[in-house]
N, C-alpha and C. Protein backbone atom coordinates (compact mmCIF):
# COMPACT_ATOMS: atom_id res chain seq x y z
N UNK A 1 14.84 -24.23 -3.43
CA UNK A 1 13.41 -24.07 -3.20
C UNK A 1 12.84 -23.14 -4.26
N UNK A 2 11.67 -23.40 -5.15
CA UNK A 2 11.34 -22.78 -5.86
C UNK A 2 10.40 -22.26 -5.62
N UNK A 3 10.22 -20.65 -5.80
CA UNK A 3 9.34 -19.76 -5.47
C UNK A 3 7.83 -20.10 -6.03
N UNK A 4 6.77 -20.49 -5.34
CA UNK A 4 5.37 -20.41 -5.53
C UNK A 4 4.96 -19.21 -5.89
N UNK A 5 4.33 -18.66 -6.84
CA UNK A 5 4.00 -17.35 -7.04
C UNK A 5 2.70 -17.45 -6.72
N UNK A 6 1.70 -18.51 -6.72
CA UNK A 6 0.37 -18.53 -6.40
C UNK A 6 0.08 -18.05 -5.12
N UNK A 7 1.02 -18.91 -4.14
CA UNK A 7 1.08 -19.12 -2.73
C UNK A 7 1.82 -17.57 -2.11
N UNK A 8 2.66 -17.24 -2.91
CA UNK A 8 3.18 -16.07 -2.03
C UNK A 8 1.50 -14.70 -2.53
N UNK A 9 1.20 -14.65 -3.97
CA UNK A 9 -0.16 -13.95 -3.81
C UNK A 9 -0.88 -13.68 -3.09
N UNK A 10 -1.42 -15.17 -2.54
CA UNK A 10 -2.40 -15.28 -1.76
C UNK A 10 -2.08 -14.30 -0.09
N UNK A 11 -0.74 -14.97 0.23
CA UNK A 11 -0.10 -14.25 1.37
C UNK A 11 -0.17 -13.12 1.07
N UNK A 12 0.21 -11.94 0.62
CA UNK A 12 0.06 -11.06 0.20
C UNK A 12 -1.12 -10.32 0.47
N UNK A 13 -2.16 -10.33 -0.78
CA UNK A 13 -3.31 -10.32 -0.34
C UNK A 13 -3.78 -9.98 0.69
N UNK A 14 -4.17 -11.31 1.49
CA UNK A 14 -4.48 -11.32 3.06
C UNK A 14 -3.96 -10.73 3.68
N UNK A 15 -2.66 -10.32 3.90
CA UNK A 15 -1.93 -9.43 4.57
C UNK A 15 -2.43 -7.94 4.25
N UNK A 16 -2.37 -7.66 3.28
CA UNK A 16 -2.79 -6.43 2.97
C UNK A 16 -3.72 -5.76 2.84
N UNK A 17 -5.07 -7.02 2.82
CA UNK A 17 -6.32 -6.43 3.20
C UNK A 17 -6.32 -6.33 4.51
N UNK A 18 -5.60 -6.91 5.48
CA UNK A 18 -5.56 -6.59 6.97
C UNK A 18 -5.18 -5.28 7.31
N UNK A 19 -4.63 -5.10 6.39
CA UNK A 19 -3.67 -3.43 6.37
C UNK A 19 -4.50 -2.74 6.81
N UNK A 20 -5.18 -2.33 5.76
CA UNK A 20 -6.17 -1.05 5.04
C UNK A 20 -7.74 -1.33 5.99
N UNK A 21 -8.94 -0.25 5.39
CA UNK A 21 -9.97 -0.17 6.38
C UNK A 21 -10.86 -1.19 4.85
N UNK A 22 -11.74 -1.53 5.42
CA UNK A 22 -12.95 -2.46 4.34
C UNK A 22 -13.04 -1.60 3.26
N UNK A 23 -13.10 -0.53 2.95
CA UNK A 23 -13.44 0.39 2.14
C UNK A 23 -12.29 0.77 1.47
N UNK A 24 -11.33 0.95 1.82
CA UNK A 24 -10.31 1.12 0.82
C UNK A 24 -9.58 -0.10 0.13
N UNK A 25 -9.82 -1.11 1.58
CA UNK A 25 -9.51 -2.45 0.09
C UNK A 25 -10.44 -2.96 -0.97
N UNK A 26 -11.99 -2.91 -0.74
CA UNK A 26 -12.45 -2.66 -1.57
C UNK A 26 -12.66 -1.94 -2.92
N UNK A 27 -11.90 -0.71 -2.75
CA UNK A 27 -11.29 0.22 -3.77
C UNK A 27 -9.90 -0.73 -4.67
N UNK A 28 -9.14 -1.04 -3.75
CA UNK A 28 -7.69 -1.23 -4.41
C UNK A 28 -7.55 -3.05 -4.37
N UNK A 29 -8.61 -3.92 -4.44
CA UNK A 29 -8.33 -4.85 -4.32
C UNK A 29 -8.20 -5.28 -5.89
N UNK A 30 -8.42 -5.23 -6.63
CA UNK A 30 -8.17 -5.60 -7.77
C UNK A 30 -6.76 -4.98 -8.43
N UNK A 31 -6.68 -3.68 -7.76
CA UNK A 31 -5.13 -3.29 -8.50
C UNK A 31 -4.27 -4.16 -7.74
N UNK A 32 -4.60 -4.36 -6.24
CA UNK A 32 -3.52 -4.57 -5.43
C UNK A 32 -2.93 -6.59 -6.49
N UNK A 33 -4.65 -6.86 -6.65
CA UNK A 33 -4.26 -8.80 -7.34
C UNK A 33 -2.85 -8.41 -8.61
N UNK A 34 -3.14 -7.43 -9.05
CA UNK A 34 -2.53 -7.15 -10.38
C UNK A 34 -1.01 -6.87 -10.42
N UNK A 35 -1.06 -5.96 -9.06
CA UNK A 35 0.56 -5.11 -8.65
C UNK A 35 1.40 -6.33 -7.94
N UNK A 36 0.61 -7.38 -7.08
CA UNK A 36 1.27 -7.83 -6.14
C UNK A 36 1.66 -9.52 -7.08
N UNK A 37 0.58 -9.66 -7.90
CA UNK A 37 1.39 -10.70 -8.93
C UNK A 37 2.58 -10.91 -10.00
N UNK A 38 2.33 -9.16 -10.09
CA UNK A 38 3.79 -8.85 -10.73
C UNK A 38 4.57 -8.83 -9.93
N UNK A 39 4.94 -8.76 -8.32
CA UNK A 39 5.97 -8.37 -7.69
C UNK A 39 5.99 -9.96 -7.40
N UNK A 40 5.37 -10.70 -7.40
CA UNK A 40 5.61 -12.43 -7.00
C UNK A 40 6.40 -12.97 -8.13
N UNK A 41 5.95 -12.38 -9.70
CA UNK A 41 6.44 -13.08 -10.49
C UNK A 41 8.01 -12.59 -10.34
N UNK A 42 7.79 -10.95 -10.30
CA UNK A 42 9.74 -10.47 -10.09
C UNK A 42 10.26 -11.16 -9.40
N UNK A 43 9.71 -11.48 -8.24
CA UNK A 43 10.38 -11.96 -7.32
C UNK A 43 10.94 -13.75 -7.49
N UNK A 44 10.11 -14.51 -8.02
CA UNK A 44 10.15 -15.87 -8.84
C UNK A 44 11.44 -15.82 -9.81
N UNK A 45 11.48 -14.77 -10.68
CA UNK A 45 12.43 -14.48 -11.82
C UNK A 45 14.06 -14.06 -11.25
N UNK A 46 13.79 -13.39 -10.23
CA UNK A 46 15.30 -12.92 -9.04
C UNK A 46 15.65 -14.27 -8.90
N UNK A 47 14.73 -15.15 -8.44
CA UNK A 47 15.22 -16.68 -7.71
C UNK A 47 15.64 -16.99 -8.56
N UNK A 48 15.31 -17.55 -10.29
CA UNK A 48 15.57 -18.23 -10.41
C UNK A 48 17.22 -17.51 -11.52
N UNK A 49 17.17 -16.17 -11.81
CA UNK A 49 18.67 -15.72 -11.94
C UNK A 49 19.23 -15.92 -11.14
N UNK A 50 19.08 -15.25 -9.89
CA UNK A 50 20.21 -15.67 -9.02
C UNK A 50 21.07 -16.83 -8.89
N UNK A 51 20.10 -17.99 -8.25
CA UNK A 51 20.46 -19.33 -8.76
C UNK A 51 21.42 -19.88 -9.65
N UNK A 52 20.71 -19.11 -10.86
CA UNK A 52 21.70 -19.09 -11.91
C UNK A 52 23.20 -18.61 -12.34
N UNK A 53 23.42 -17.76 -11.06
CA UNK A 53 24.70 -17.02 -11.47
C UNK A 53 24.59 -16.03 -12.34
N UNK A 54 23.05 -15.73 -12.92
CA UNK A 54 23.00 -14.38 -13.83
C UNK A 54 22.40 -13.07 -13.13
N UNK A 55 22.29 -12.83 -12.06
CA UNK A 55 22.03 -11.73 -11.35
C UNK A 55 22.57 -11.59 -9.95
N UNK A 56 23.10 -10.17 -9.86
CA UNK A 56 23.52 -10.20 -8.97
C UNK A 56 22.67 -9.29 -7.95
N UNK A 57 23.28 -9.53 -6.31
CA UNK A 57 22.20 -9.02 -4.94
C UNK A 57 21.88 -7.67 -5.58
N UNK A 58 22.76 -6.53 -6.01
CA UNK A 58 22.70 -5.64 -5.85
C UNK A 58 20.98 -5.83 -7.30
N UNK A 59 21.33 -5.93 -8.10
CA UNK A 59 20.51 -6.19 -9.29
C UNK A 59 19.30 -6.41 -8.94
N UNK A 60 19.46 -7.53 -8.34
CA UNK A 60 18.00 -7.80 -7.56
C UNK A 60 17.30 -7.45 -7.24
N UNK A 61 17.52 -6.72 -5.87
CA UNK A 61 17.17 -5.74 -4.69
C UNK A 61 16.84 -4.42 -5.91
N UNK A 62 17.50 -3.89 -6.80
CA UNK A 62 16.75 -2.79 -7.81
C UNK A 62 16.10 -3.38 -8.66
N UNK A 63 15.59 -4.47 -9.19
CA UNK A 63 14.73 -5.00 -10.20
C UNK A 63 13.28 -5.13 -8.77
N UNK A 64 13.40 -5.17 -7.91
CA UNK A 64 12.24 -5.36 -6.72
C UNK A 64 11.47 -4.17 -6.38
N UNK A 65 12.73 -3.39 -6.13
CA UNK A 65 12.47 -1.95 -6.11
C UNK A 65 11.29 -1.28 -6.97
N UNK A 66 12.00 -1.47 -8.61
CA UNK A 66 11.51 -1.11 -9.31
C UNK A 66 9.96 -1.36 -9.64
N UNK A 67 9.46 -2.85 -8.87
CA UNK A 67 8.12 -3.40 -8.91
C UNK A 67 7.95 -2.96 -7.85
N UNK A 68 8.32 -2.68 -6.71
CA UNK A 68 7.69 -1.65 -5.42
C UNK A 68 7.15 -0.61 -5.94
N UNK A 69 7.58 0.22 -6.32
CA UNK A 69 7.40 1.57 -7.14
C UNK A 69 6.33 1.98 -8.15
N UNK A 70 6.22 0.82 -9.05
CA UNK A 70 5.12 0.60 -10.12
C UNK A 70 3.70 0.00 -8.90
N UNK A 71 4.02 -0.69 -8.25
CA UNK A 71 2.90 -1.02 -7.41
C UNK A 71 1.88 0.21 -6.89
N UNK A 72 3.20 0.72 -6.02
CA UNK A 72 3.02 1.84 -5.56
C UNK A 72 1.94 3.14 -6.31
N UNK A 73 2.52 3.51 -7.37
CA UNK A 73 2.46 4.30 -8.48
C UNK A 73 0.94 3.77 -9.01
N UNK A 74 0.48 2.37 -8.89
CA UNK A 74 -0.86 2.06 -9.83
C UNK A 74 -2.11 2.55 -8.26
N UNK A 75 -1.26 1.70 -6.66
CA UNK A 75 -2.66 2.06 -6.18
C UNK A 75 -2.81 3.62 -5.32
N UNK A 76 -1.58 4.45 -5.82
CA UNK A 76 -2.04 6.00 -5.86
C UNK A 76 -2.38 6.29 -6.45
N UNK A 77 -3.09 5.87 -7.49
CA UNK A 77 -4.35 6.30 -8.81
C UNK A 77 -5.94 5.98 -8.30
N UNK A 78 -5.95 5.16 -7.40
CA UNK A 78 -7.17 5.28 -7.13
C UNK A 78 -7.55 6.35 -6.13
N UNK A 79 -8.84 6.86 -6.66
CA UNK A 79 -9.41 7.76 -5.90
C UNK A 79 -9.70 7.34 -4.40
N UNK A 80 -9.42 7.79 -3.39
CA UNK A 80 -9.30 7.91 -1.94
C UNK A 80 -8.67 7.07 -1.34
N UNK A 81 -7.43 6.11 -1.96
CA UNK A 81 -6.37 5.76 -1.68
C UNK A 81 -4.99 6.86 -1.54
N UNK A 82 -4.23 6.95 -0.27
CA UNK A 82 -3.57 7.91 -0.19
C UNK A 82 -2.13 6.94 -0.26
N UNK A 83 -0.82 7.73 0.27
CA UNK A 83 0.21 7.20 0.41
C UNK A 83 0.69 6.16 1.12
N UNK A 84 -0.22 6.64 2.57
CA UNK A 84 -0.09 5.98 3.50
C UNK A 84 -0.79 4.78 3.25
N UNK A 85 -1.67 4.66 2.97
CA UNK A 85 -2.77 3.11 2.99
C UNK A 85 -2.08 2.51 1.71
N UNK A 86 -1.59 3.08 0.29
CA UNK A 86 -0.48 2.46 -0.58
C UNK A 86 0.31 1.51 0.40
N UNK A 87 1.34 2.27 0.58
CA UNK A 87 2.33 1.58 1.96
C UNK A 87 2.08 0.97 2.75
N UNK A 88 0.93 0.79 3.08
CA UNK A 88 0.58 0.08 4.36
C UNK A 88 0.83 -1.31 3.62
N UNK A 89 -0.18 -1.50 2.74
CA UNK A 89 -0.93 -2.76 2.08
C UNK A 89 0.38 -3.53 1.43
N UNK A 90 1.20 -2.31 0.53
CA UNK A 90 2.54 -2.74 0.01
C UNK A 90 3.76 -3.69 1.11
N UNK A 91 3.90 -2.68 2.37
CA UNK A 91 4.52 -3.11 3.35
C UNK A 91 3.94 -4.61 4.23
N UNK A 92 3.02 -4.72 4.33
CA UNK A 92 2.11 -5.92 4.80
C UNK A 92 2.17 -7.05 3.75
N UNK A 93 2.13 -6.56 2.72
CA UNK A 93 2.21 -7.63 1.65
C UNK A 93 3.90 -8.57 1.76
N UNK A 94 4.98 -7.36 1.49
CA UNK A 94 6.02 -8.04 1.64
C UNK A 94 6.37 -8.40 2.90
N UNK A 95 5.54 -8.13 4.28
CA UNK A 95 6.45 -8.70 5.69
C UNK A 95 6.07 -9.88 5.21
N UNK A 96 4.78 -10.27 4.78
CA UNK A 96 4.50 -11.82 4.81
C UNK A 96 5.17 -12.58 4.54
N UNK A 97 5.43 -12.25 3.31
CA UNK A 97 6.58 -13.33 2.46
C UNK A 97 8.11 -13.17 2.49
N UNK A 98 8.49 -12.07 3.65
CA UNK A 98 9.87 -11.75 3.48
C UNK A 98 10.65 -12.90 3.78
N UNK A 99 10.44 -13.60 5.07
CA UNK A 99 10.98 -14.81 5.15
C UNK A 99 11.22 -16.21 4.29
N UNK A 100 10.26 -16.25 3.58
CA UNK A 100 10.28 -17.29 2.53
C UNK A 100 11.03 -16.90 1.24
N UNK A 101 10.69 -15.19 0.79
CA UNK A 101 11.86 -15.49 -0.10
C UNK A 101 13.31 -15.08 0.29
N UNK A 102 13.20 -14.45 1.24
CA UNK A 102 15.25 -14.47 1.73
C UNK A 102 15.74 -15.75 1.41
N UNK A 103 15.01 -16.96 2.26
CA UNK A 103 15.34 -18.30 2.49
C UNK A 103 15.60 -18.73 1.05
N UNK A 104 14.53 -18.28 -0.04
CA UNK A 104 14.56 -18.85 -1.46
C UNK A 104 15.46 -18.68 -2.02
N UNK A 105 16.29 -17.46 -2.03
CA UNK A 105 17.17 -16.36 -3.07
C UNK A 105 18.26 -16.66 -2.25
N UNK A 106 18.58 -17.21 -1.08
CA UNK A 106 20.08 -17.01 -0.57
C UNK A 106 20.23 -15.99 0.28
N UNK A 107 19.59 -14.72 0.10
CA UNK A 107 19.99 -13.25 1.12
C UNK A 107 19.15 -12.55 1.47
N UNK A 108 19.24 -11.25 1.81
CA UNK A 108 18.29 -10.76 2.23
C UNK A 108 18.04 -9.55 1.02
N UNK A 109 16.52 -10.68 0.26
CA UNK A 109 15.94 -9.43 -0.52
C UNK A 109 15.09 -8.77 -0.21
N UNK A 110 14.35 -8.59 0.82
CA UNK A 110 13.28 -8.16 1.21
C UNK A 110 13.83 -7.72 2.60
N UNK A 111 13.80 -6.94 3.43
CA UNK A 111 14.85 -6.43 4.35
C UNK A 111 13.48 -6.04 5.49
């Protein structure tokens, strides 16, 4: 099954503006399109190494990480976005799609 990166976005998104209050996704909705397409595309690129036999779980799970983190890191730059509403939106974003890409990748990358 090959990872949709459009389709997992969109999920995303929606999830994560559910997170947050009108006003702070309004603030972070444009970083969030930016952070959360890079973590679709990482996540697209895991599938299709893995697959491949050129990456392994452990690899993975820290190449994801590492786009958690940068996500993280861009929407604690906006002014009156805190940690918590970061996390929220971050965490909401990936419950959505956790199921679809475990199923995609073989394991559990998204936990």
């Amino acid at each position: 099954m090959a990872i949709n990166v459009t389709a997992l976005l969109k999920s995303m998104l929606i999830a994560a503006e559910g997170s947050v209050n009108k006003k702070q996704w309004s603030q972070m909705k444009d970083y969030a399109a930016m952070e959360f397409k890079g973590i679709a595309e990482a996540i697209a690129f895991i599938e299709q190494k893995k697959l491949a036999g050129e990456m392994s779980e452990e690899e993975a799970q820290l190449h994801l990480s590492i786009q958690q983190h940068a996500a993280r890191t861009v929407l604690l730059t906006i002014k009156g976005v805190g940690l918590l509403q970061a996390e929220a939106a971050i965490n909401a974003a990936l419950a959505v799609i956790q199921k679809t890409v475990n199923t995609a990748v073989g394991f559990t990358l998204i936990a």
